[in-house]
C-alpha atoms as a PDB file:
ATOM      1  CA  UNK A   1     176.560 -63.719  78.968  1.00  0.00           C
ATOM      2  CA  UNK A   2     177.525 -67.198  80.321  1.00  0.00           C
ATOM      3  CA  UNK A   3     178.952 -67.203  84.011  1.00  0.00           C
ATOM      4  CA  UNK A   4     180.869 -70.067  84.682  1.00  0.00           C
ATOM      5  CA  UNK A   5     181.619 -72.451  88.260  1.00  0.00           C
ATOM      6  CA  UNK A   6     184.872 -71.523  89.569  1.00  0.00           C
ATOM      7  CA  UNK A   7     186.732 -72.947  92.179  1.00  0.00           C
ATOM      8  CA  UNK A   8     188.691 -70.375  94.867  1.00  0.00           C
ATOM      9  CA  UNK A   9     191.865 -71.376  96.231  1.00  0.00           C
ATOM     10  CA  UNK A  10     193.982 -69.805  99.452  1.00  0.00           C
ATOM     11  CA  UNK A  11     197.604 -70.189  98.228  1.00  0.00           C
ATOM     12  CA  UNK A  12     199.824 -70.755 100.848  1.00  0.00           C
ATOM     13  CA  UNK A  13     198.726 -74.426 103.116  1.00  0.00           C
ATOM     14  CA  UNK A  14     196.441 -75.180 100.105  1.00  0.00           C
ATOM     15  CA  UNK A  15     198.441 -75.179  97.351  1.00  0.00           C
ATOM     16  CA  UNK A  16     202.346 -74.784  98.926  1.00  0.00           C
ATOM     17  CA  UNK A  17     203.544 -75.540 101.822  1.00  0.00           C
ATOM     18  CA  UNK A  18     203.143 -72.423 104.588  1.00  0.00           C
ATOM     19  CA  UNK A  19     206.706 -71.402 105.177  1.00  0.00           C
ATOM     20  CA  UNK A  20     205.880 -68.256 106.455  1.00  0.00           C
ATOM     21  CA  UNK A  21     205.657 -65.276 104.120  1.00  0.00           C
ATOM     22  CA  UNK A  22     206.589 -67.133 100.662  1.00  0.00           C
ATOM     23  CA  UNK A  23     207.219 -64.686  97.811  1.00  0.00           C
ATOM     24  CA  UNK A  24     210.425 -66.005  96.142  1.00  0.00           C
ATOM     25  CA  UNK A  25     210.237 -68.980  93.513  1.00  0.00           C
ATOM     26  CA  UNK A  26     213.049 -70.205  95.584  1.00  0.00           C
ATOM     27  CA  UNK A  27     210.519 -71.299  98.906  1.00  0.00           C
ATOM     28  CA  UNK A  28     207.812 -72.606  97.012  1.00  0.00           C
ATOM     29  CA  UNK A  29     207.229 -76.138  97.588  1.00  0.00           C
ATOM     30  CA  UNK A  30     203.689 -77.668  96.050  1.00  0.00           C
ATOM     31  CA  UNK A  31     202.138 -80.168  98.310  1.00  0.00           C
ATOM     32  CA  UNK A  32     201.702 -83.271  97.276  1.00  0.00           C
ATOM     33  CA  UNK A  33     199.177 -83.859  94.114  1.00  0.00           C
ATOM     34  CA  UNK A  34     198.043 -80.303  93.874  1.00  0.00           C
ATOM     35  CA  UNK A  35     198.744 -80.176  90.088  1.00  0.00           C
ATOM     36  CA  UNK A  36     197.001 -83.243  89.613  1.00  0.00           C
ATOM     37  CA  UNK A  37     193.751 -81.984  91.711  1.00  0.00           C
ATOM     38  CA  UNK A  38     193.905 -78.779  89.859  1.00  0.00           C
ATOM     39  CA  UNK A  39     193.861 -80.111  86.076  1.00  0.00           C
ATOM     40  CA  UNK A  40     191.024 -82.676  87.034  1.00  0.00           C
ATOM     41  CA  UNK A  41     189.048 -79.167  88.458  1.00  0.00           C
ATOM     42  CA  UNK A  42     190.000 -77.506  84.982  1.00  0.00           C
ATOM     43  CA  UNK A  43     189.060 -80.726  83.156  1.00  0.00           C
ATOM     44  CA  UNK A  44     185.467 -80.516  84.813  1.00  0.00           C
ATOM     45  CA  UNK A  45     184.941 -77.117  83.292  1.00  0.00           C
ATOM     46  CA  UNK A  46     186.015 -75.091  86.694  1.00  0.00           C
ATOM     47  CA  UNK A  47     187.792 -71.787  86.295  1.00  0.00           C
ATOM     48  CA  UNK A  48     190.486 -72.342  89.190  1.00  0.00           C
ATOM     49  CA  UNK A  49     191.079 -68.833  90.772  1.00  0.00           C
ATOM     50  CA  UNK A  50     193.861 -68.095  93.338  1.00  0.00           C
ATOM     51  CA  UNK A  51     192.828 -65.522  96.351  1.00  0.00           C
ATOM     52  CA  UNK A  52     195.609 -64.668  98.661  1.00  0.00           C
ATOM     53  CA  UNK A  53     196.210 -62.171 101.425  1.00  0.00           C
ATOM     54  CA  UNK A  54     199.930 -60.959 101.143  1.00  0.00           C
ATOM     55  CA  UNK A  55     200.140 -59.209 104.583  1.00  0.00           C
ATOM     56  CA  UNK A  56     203.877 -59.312 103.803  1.00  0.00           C
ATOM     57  CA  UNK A  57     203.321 -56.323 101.430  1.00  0.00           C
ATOM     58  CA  UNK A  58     201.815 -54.149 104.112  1.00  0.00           C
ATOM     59  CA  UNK A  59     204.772 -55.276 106.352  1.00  0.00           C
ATOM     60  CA  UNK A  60     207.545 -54.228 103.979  1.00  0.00           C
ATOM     61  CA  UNK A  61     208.814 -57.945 103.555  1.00  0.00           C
ATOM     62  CA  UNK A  62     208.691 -57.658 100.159  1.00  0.00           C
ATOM     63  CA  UNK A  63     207.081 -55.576  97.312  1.00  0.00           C
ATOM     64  CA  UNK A  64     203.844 -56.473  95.345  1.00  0.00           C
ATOM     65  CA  UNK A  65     205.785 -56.733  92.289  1.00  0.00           C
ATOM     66  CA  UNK A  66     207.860 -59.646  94.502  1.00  0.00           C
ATOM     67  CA  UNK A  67     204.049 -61.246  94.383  1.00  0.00           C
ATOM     68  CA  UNK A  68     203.209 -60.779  91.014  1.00  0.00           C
ATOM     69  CA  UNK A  69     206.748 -62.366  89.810  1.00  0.00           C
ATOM     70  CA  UNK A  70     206.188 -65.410  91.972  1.00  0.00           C
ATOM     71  CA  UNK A  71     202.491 -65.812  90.779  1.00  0.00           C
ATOM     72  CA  UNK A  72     203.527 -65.440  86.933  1.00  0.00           C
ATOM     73  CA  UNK A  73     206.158 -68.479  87.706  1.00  0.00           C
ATOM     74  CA  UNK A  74     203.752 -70.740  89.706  1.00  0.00           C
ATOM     75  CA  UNK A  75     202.019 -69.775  86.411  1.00  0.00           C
ATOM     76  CA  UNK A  76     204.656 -70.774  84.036  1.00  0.00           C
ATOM     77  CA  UNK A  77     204.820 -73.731  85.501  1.00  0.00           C
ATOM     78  CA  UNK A  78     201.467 -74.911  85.882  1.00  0.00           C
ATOM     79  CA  UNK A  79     201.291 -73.871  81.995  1.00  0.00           C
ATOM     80  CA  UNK A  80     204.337 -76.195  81.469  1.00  0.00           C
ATOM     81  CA  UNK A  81     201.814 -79.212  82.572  1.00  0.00           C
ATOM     82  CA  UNK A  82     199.059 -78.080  80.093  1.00  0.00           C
ATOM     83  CA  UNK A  83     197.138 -75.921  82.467  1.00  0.00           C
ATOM     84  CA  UNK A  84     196.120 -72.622  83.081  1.00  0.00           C
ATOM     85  CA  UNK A  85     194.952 -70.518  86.059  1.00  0.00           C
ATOM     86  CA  UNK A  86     192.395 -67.918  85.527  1.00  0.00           C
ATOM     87  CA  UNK A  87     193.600 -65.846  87.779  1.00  0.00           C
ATOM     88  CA  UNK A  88     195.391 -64.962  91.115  1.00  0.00           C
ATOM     89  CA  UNK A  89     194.086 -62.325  92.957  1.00  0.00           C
ATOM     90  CA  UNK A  90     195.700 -61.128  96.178  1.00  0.00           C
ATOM     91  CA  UNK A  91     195.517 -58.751  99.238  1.00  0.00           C
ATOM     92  CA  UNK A  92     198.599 -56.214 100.020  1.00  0.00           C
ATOM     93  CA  UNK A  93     196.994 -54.954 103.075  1.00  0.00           C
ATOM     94  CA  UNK A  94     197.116 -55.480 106.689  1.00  0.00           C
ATOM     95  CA  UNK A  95     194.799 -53.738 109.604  1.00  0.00           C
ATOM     96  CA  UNK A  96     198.238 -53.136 111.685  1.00  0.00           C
ATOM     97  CA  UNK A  97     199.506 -51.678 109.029  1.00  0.00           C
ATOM     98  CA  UNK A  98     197.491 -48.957 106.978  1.00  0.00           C
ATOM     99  CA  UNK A  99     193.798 -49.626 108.452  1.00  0.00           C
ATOM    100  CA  UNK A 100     191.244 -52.472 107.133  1.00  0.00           C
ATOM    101  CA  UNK A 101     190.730 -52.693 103.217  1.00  0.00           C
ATOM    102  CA  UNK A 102     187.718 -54.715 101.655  1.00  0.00           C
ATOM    103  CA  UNK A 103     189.574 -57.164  99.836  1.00  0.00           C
ATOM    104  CA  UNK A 104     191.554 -58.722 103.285  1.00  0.00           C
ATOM    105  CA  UNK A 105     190.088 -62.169 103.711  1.00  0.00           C
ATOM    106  CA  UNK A 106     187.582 -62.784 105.930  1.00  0.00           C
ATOM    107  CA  UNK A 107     186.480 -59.630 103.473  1.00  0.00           C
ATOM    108  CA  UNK A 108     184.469 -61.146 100.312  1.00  0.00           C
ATOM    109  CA  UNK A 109     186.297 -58.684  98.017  1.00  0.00           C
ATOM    110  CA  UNK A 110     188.614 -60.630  96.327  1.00  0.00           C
ATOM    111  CA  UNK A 111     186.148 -62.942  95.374  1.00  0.00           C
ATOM    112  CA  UNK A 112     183.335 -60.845  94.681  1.00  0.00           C
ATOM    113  CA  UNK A 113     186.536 -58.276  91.975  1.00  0.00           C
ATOM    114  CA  UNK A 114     187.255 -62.396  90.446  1.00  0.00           C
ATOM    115  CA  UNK A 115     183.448 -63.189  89.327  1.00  0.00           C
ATOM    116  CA  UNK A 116     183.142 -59.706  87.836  1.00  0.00           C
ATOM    117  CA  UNK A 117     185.701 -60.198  86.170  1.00  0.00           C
ATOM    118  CA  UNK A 118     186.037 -63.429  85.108  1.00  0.00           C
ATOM    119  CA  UNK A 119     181.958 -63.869  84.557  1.00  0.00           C
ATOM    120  CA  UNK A 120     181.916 -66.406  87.604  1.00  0.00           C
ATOM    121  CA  UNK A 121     178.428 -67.701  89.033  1.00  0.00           C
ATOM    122  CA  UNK A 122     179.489 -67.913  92.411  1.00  0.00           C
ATOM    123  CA  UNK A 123     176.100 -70.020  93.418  1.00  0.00           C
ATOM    124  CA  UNK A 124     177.874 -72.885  91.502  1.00  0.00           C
ATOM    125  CA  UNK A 125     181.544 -72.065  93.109  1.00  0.00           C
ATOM    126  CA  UNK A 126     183.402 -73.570  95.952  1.00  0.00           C
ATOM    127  CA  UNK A 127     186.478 -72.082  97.743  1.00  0.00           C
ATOM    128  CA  UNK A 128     189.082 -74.648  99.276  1.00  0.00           C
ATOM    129  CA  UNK A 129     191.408 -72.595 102.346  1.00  0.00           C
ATOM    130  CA  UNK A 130     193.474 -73.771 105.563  1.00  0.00           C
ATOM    131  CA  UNK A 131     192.036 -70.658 107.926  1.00  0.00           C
ATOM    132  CA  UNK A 132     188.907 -69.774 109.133  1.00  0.00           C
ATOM    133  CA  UNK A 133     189.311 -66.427 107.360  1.00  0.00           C
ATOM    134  CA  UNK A 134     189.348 -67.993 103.839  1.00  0.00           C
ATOM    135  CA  UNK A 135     185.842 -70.238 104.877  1.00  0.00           C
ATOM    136  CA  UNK A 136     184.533 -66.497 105.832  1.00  0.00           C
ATOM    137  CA  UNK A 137     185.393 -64.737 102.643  1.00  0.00           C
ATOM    138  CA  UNK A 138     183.894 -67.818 100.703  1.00  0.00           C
ATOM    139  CA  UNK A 139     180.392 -67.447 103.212  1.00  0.00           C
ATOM    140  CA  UNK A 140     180.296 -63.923 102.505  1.00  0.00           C
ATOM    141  CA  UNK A 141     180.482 -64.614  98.721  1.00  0.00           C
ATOM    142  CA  UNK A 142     178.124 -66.991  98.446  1.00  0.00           C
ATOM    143  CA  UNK A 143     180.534 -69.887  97.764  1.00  0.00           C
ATOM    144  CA  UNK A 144     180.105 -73.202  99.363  1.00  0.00           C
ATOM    145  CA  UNK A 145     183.684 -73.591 101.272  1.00  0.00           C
ATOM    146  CA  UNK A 146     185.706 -76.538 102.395  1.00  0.00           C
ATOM    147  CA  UNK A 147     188.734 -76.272 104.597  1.00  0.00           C
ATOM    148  CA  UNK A 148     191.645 -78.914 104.319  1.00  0.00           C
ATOM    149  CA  UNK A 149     194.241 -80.038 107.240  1.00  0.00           C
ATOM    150  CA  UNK A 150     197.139 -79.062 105.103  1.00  0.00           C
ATOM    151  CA  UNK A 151     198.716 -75.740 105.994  1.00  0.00           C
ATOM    152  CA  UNK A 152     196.760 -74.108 109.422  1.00  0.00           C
ATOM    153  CA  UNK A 153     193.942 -76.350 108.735  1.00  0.00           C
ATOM    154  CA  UNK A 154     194.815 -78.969 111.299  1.00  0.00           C
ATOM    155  CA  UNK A 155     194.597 -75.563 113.902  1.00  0.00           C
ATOM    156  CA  UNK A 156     191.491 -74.247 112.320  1.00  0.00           C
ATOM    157  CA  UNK A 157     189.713 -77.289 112.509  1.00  0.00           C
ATOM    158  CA  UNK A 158     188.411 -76.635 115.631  1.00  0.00           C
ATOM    159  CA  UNK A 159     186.892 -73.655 114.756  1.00  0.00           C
ATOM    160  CA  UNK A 160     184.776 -74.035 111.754  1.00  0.00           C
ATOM    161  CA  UNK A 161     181.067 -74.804 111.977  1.00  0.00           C
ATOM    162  CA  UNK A 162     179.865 -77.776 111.928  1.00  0.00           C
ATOM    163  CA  UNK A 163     178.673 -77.593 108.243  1.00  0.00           C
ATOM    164  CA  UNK A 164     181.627 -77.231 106.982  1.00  0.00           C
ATOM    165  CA  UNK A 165     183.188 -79.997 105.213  1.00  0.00           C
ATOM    166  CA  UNK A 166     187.133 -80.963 106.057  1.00  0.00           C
ATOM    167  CA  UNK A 167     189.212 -82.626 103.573  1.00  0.00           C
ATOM    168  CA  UNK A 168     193.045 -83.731 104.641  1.00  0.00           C
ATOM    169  CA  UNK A 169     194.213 -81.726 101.481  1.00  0.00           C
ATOM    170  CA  UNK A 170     193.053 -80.460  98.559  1.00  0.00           C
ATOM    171  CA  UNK A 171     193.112 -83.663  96.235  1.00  0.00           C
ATOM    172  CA  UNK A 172     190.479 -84.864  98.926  1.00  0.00           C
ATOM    173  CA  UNK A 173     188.039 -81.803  98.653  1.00  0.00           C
ATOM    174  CA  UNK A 174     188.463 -82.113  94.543  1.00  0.00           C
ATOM    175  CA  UNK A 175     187.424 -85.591  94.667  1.00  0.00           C
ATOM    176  CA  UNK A 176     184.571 -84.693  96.820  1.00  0.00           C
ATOM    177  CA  UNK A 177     183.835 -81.574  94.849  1.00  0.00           C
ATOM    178  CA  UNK A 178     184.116 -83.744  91.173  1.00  0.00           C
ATOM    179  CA  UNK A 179     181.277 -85.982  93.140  1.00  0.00           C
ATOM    180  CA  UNK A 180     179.175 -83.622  93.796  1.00  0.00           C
ATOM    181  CA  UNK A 181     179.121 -81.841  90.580  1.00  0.00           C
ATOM    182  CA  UNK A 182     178.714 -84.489  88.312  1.00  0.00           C
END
């Protein structure tokens, strides 16, 4: 069986703006040259793989079917520009509300359910987030991780190792990663 490089993306200050708790179609704003950063990963032979916590759930915001709509129209219209996700994976759980869970970023869990099933070598993986959190999960994993200003990232900063790489936004840490790969 062939396991392929993925690359791991937060969702919200990665790929939309953070507007606090998105989960209607109607707040989602991409930031700027996200669809053109992920179709240049997918060209490269990535699988591009969403990982989200969606504390909102556990909050009763909204319901995880309110999650699962929004993620089939980011989806839609992703496929609308000739590409396709591999798959979004997300948390429902909060500590405050229901106890800890093992798929919560900084948990690996999300990551580790994605490269079972989607046959992902995560030695040859990266995961691109705006928190400190996301660069955790991805350490955990065994996924090199990059964190970009966009989103909490400009906050977070501060507080990443000094390893870690730090890319304004995400077209930045896909040019770097396209580099590095080929």
């Amino acid at each position: 069986m062939s396991l392929y490089p993925a690359v791991f993306l937060d969702r919200d200050g990665v790929l939309n703006e953070d507007r606090g708790y998105v989960w209607r179609w109607a707040d989602w704003r991409w930031l700027p040259d996200v669809v053109e950063a992920l179709i240049q990963l997918k060209a490269a032979g990535f699988k591009l793989v969403i990982v989200t916590n969606q504390a909102g759930v556990a909050k009763g915001l909204y319901q995880e079917t309110d999650v699962q709509k929004l993620h089939q129209r980011v989806a839609l219209e992703l496929n609308k520009r000739g590409l396709k996700l591999d798959g979004f994976y997300y948390c429902p759980h909060h500590p405050d509300y229901g106890g800890p869970c093992q798929c919560r970023k900084p948990a690996p869990g999300l990551i580790q359910r994605a490269a079972k099933d989607l046959s992902l070598n995560l030695d040859q993986s990266f995961l691109v987030g705006d928190k400190v959190t996301d660069l955790e999960a991805g350490r955990q994993a065994g996924v090199t991780s990059f964190l970009v200003r966009s989103g909490y990232g400009q906050i977070s900063e501060g507080l990443v190792p000094p390893h870690v790489l730090v890319f304004d936004h995400l077209a930045a840490a896909t040019r770097h990663i396209l580099k590095i790969t080929s």
